[in-house]
Protein backbone atom coordinates (compact mmCIF):
# COMPACT_ATOMS: atom_id res chain seq x y z
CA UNK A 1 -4.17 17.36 -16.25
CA UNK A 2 -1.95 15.84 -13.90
CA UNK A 3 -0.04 18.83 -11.73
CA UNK A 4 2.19 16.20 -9.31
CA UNK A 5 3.66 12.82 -9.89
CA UNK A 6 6.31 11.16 -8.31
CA UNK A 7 9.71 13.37 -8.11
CA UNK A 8 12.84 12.12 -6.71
CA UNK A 9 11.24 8.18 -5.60
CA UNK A 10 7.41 9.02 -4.22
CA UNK A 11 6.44 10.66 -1.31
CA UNK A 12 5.05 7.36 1.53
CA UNK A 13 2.56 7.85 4.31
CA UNK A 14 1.84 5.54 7.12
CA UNK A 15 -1.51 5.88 7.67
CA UNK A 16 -2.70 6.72 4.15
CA UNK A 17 -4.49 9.55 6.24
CA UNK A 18 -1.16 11.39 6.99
CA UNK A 19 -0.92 12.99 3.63
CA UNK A 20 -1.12 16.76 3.51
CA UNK A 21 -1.09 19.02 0.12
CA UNK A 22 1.07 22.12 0.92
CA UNK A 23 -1.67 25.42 0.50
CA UNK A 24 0.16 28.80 -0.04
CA UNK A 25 -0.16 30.70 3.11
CA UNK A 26 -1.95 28.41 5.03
CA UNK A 27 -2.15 25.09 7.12
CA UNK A 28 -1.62 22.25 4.70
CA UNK A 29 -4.71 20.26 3.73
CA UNK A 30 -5.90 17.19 5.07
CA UNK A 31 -8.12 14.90 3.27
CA UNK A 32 -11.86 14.99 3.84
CA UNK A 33 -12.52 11.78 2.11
CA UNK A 34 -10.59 8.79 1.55
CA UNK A 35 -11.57 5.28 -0.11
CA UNK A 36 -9.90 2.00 -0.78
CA UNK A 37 -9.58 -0.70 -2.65
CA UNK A 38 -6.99 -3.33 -4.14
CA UNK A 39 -4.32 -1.83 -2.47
CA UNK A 40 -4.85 1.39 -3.49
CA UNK A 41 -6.20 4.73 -1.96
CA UNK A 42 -7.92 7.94 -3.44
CA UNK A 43 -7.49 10.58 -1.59
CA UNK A 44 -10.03 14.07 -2.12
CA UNK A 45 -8.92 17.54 -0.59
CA UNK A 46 -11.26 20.39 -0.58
CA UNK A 47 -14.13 20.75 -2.56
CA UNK A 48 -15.50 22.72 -5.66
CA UNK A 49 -12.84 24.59 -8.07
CA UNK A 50 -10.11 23.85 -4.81
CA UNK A 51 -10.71 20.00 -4.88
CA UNK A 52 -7.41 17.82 -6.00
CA UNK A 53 -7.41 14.36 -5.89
CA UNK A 54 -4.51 11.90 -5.07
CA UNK A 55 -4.36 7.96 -5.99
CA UNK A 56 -1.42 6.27 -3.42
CA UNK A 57 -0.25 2.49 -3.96
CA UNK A 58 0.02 0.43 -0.88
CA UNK A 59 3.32 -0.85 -0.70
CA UNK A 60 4.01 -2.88 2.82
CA UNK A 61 2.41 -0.82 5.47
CA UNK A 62 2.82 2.58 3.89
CA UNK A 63 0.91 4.26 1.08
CA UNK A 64 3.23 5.74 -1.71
CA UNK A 65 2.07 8.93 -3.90
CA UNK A 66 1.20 7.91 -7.76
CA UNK A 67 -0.25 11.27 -8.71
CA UNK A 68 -2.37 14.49 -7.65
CA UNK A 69 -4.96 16.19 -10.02
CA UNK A 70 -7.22 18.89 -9.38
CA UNK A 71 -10.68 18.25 -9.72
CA UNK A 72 -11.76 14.53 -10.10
CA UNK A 73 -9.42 11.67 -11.00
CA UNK A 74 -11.14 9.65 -13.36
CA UNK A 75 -11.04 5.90 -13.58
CA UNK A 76 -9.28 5.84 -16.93
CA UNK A 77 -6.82 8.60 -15.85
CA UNK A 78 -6.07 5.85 -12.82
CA UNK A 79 -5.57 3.11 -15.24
CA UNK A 80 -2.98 5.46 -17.25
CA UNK A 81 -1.39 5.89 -14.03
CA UNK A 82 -1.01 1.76 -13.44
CA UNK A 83 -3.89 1.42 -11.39
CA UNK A 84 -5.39 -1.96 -12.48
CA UNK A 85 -8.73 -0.58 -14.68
CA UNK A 86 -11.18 -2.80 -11.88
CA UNK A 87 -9.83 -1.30 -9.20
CA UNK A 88 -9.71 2.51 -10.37
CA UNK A 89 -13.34 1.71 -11.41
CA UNK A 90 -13.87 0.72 -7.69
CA UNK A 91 -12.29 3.60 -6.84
CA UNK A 92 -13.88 5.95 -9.26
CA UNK A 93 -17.41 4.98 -7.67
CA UNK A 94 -16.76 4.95 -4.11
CA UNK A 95 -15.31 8.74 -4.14
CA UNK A 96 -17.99 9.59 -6.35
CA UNK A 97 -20.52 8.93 -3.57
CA UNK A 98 -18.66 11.00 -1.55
CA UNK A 99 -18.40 13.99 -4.62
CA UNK A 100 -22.18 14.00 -5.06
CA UNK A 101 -22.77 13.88 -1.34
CA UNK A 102 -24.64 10.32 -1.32
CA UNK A 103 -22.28 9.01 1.31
C-alpha cells in the first residue's frame, strides 16, 4: 500500500540524505539506510512495524520523491512506480542487506 506519492509537483532534496518523514509529536525522521543505483535512491526510516520506505529519482543534482510505503518497497512495487525493473531489483537487494542486518 502506497500512503504518499507525489502531491502538488514532488518534494526534491539535495543531498538525497536531507529527507525527513514528519512523526506526530516528535523530531522528524532521518533515514538510517540509504542505497543507490541508476539514478535512483531508496531510502529506509525506522525499523520493525515503524519502518517506511521511500524510492527518490535523481533529477540534476537533487533527488525528487516518487513514493513512501511502510514496511518494505518491493522491486515490482518500484517498477509500478517507473523505476526501470533492473534497477529496483538493484535496489531491492542492496536495502535488503541492510533489512536483514548483513550489511
Amino acid at each position: 500500500m502506497i500512503v504518499a506519492v507525489a502531491h502538488a509537483g514532488p518534494a526534491c532534496y539535495a543531498p538525497v540524505g536531507a529527507m525527513t518523514l514528519p512523526v506526530a509529536g516528535a523530531a522528524p525522521a532521518r533515514a538510517n539506510s540509504i542505497v543507490a543505483a541508476g539514478g535512483y535512491a531508496l531510502l529506509r526510516f525506522g525499523d520493525g512495524d515503524a519502518a517506511r520506505e521511500s524510492v527518490l529519482r535523481q533529477t540534476g543534482a537533487r533527488w525528487c520523491l516518487v513514493a513512501t510505503v511502510r514496511g518494505a518497497l518491493a522491486a515490482d512495487k518500484m517498477v509500478r512506480l517507473g523505476v526501470p525493473a533492473r534497477t529496483a531489483q538493484r535496489l531491492w537487494m542492496r536495502m535488503e542487506r541492510f533489512r536483514n542486518g548483513t550489511l
